[in-house]
C-alpha atoms as a PDB file:
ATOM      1  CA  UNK A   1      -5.652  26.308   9.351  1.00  0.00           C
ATOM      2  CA  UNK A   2      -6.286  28.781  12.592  1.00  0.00           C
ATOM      3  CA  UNK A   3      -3.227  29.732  13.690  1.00  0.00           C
ATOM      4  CA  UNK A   4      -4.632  28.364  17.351  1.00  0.00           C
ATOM      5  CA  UNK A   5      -4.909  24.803  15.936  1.00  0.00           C
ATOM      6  CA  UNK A   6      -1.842  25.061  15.071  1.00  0.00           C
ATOM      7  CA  UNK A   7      -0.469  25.709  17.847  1.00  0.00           C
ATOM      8  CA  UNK A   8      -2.058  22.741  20.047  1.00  0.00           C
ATOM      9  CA  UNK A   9      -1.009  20.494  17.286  1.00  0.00           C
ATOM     10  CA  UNK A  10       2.340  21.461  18.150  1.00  0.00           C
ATOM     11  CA  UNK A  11       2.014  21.032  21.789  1.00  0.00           C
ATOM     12  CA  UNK A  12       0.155  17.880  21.696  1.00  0.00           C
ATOM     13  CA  UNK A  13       2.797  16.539  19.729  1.00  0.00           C
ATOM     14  CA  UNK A  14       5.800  17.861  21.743  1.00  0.00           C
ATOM     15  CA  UNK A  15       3.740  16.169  25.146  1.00  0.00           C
ATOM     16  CA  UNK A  16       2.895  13.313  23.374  1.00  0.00           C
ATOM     17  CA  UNK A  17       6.199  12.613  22.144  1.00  0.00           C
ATOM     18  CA  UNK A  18       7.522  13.149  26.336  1.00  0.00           C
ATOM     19  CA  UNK A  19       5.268  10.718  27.641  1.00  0.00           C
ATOM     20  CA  UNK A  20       6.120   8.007  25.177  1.00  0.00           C
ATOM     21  CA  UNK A  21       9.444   8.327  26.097  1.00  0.00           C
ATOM     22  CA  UNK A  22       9.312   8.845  29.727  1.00  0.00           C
ATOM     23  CA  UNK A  23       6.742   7.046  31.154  1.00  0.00           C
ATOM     24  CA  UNK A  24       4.959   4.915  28.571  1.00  0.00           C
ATOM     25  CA  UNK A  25       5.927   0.992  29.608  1.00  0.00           C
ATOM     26  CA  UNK A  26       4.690  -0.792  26.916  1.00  0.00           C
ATOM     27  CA  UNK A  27       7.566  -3.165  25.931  1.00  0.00           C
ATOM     28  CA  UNK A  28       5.642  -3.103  22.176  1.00  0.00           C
ATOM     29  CA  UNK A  29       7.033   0.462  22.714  1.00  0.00           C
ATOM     30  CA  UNK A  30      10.287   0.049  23.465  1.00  0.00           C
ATOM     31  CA  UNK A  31      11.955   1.704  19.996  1.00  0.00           C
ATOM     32  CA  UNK A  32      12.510   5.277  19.664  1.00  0.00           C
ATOM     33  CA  UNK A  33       9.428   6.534  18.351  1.00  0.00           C
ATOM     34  CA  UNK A  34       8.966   9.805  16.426  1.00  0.00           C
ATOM     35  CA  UNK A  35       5.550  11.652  16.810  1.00  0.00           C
ATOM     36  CA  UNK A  36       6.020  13.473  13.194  1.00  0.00           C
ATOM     37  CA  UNK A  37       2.432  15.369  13.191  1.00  0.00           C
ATOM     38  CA  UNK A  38      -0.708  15.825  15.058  1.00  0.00           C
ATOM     39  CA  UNK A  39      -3.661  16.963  13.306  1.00  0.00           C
ATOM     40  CA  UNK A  40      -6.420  18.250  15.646  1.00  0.00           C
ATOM     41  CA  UNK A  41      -9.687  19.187  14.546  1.00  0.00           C
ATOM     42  CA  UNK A  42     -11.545  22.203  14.652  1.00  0.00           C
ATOM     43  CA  UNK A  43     -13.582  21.292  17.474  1.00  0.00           C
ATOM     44  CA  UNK A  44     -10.863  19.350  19.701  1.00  0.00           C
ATOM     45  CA  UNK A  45     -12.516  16.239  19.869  1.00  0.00           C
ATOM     46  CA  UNK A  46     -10.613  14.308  17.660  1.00  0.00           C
ATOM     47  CA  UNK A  47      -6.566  13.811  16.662  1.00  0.00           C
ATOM     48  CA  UNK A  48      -4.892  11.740  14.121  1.00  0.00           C
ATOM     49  CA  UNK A  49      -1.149  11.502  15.679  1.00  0.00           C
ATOM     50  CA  UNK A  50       1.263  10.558  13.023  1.00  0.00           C
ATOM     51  CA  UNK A  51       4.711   8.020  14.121  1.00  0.00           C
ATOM     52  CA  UNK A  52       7.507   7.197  12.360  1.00  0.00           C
ATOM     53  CA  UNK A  53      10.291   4.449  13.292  1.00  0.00           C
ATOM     54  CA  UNK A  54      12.804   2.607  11.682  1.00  0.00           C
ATOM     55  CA  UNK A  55      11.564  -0.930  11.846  1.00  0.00           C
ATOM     56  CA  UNK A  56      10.108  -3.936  10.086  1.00  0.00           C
ATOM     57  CA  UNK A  57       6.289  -4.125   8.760  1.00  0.00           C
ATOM     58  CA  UNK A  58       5.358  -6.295  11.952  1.00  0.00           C
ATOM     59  CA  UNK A  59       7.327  -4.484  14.163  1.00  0.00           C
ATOM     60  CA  UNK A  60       5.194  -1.300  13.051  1.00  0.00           C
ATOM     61  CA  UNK A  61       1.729  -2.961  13.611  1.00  0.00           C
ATOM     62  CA  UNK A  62       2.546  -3.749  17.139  1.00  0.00           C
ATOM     63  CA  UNK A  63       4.070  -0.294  17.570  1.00  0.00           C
ATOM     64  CA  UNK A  64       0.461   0.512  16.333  1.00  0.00           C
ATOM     65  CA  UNK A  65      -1.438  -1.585  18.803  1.00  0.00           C
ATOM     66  CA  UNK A  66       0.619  -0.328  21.740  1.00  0.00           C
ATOM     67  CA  UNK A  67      -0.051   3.176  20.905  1.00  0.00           C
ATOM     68  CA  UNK A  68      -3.584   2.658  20.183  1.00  0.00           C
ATOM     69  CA  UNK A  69      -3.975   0.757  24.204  1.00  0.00           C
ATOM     70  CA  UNK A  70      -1.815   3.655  25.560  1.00  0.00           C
ATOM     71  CA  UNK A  71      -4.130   6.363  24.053  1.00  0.00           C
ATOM     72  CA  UNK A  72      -6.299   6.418  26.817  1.00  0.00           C
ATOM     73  CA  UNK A  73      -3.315   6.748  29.501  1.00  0.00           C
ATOM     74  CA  UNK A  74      -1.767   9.570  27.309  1.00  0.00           C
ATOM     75  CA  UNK A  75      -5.625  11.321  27.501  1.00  0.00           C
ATOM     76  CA  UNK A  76      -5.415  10.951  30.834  1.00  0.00           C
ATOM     77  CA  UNK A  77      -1.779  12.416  31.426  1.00  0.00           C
ATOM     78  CA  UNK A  78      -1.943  15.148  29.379  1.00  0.00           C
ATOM     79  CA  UNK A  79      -5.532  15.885  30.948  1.00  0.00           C
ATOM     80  CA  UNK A  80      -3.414  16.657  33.868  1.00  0.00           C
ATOM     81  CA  UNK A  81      -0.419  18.615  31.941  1.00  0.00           C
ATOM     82  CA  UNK A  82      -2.237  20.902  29.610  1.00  0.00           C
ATOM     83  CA  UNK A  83      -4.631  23.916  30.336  1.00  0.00           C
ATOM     84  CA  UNK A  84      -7.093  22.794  27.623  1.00  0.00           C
ATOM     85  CA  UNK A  85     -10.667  22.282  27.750  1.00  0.00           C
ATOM     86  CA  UNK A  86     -10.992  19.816  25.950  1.00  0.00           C
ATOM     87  CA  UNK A  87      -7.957  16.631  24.798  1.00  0.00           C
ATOM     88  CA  UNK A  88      -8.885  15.130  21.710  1.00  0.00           C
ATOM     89  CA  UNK A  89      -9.462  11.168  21.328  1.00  0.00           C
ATOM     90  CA  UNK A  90      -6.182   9.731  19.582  1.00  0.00           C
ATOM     91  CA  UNK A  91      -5.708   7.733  16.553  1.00  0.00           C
ATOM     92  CA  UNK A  92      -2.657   6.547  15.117  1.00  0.00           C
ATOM     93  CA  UNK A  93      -1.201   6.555  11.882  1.00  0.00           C
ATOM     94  CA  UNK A  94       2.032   5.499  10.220  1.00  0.00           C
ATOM     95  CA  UNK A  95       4.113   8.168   8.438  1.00  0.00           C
ATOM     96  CA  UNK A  96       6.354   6.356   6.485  1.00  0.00           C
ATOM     97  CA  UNK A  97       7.793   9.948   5.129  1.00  0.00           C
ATOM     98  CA  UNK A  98      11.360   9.137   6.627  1.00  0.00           C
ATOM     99  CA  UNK A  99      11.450   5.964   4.702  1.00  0.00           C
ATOM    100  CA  UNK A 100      10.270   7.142   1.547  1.00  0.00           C
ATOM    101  CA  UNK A 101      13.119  10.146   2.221  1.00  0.00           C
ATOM    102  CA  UNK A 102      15.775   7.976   2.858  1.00  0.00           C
ATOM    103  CA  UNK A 103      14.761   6.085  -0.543  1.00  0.00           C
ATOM    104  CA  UNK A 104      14.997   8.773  -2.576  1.00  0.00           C
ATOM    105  CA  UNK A 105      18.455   9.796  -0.811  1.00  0.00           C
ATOM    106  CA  UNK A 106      19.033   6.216  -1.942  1.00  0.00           C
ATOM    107  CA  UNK A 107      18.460   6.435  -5.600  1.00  0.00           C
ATOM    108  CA  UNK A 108      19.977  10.296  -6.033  1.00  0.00           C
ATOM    109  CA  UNK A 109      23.516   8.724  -4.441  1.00  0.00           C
ATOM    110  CA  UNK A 110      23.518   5.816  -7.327  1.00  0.00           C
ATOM    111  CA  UNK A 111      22.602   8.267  -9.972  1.00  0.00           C
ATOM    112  CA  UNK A 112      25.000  10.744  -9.036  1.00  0.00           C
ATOM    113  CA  UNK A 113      27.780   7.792  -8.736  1.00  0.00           C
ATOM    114  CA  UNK A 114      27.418   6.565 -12.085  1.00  0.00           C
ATOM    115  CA  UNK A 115      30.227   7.146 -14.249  1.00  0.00           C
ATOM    116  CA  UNK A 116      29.491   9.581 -17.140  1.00  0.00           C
ATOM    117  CA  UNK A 117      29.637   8.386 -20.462  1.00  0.00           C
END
Protein backbone atom coordinates (compact mmCIF):
# COMPACT_ATOMS: atom_id res chain seq x y z
CA UNK A 1 0.00 0.00 0.00
CA UNK A 2 1.41 3.76 -0.93
CA UNK A 3 2.75 5.02 1.92
CA UNK A 4 0.26 8.24 1.12
CA UNK A 5 -2.82 5.99 1.52
CA UNK A 6 -1.67 5.17 4.39
CA UNK A 7 -1.41 8.00 5.78
CA UNK A 8 -5.10 9.41 5.04
CA UNK A 9 -6.32 6.16 6.36
CA UNK A 10 -4.84 7.19 9.47
CA UNK A 11 -6.19 10.61 9.50
CA UNK A 12 -9.57 9.77 8.38
CA UNK A 13 -9.76 7.49 11.10
CA UNK A 14 -8.30 9.72 13.88
CA UNK A 15 -11.19 12.63 12.49
CA UNK A 16 -13.65 10.21 12.16
CA UNK A 17 -13.26 8.80 15.44
CA UNK A 18 -13.45 12.97 16.91
CA UNK A 19 -16.57 13.66 15.35
CA UNK A 20 -18.35 10.59 16.59
CA UNK A 21 -17.50 11.51 19.82
CA UNK A 22 -17.91 15.15 19.84
CA UNK A 23 -20.54 16.12 17.84
CA UNK A 24 -22.34 13.12 16.38
CA UNK A 25 -26.07 13.13 18.26
CA UNK A 26 -27.39 10.10 17.25
CA UNK A 27 -28.74 8.51 20.50
CA UNK A 28 -28.22 4.92 18.34
CA UNK A 29 -24.67 6.31 18.95
CA UNK A 30 -24.49 6.88 22.27
CA UNK A 31 -21.71 3.91 23.28
CA UNK A 32 -18.14 4.47 23.01
CA UNK A 33 -17.34 3.56 19.64
CA UNK A 34 -13.90 2.52 18.34
CA UNK A 35 -13.04 3.40 14.64
CA UNK A 36 -10.35 0.35 14.44
CA UNK A 37 -9.38 0.87 10.53
CA UNK A 38 -10.12 2.84 7.51
CA UNK A 39 -9.30 1.47 4.26
CA UNK A 40 -9.28 4.10 1.47
CA UNK A 41 -8.89 3.32 -2.00
CA UNK A 42 -6.49 4.20 -4.46
CA UNK A 43 -8.50 6.74 -6.04
CA UNK A 44 -10.24 8.37 -2.81
CA UNK A 45 -13.59 7.78 -3.72
CA UNK A 46 -14.45 5.13 -1.61
CA UNK A 47 -13.75 3.98 2.37
CA UNK A 48 -14.71 0.98 4.27
CA UNK A 49 -14.45 2.37 8.07
CA UNK A 50 -14.15 -0.47 10.44
CA UNK A 51 -16.01 -0.10 14.43
CA UNK A 52 -15.73 -2.05 17.20
CA UNK A 53 -17.90 -1.87 20.58
CA UNK A 54 -18.68 -3.93 23.31
CA UNK A 55 -22.34 -4.63 22.89
CA UNK A 56 -25.09 -7.06 22.01
CA UNK A 57 -25.83 -8.34 18.24
CA UNK A 58 -28.85 -5.77 18.03
CA UNK A 59 -27.22 -3.21 19.71
CA UNK A 60 -24.44 -3.46 16.86
CA UNK A 61 -26.94 -3.28 13.89
CA UNK A 62 -28.34 -0.07 15.11
CA UNK A 63 -24.83 1.18 15.87
CA UNK A 64 -24.60 0.24 12.09
CA UNK A 65 -27.61 2.14 10.88
CA UNK A 66 -26.65 5.26 12.82
CA UNK A 67 -23.30 5.34 11.34
CA UNK A 68 -24.43 4.56 7.96
CA UNK A 69 -27.27 7.99 8.28
CA UNK A 70 -24.37 9.99 9.85
CA UNK A 71 -21.98 9.24 6.90
CA UNK A 72 -23.09 11.97 4.97
CA UNK A 73 -22.74 14.60 7.99
CA UNK A 74 -19.19 13.16 8.73
CA UNK A 75 -18.47 13.84 4.60
CA UNK A 76 -19.57 16.97 5.13
CA UNK A 77 -17.50 17.85 8.39
CA UNK A 78 -14.47 16.56 7.48
CA UNK A 79 -14.97 18.31 3.94
CA UNK A 80 -14.46 21.30 6.04
CA UNK A 81 -11.46 19.88 8.39
CA UNK A 82 -9.16 18.22 5.95
CA UNK A 83 -7.04 19.71 3.02
CA UNK A 84 -8.02 16.84 0.67
CA UNK A 85 -9.35 16.89 -2.68
CA UNK A 86 -11.32 14.54 -2.59
CA UNK A 87 -13.35 12.58 0.98
CA UNK A 88 -14.24 9.23 0.18
CA UNK A 89 -18.02 7.88 0.46
CA UNK A 90 -18.21 5.78 3.84
CA UNK A 91 -19.26 2.35 4.52
CA UNK A 92 -19.33 0.61 7.65
CA UNK A 93 -18.22 -2.54 8.83
CA UNK A 94 -18.07 -4.46 12.09
CA UNK A 95 -14.65 -5.55 13.41
CA UNK A 96 -15.38 -7.93 15.84
CA UNK A 97 -11.34 -8.37 16.36
CA UNK A 98 -11.64 -7.18 20.12
CA UNK A 99 -14.15 -9.83 20.76
CA UNK A 100 -12.56 -12.58 19.13
CA UNK A 101 -9.23 -11.22 21.29
CA UNK A 102 -10.82 -11.18 24.40
CA UNK A 103 -12.02 -14.93 23.58
CA UNK A 104 -8.95 -16.23 23.08
CA UNK A 105 -7.61 -14.32 26.34
CA UNK A 106 -10.58 -16.32 27.61
CA UNK A 107 -9.63 -19.80 26.74
CA UNK A 108 -5.54 -19.28 27.34
CA UNK A 109 -6.59 -18.18 31.24
CA UNK A 110 -8.64 -21.70 31.68
CA UNK A 111 -5.91 -23.64 30.06
CA UNK A 112 -3.25 -22.15 31.92
CA UNK A 113 -5.46 -22.64 35.29
CA UNK A 114 -5.90 -26.18 34.97
CA UNK A 115 -4.19 -28.17 37.42
CA UNK A 116 -1.37 -30.35 35.96
CA UNK A 117 -1.67 -33.87 36.13
Amino acid sequence: MAHRIERVNQLLRREISELLQRQVKDPRLGSLIAVTEVETSVDLKYAKVFVSCMSSDEEKKDILKGLASAAGFLRKELTGNLKLRRIPEFSFYWDDSIERGDHLMQLIDRVSSKPES
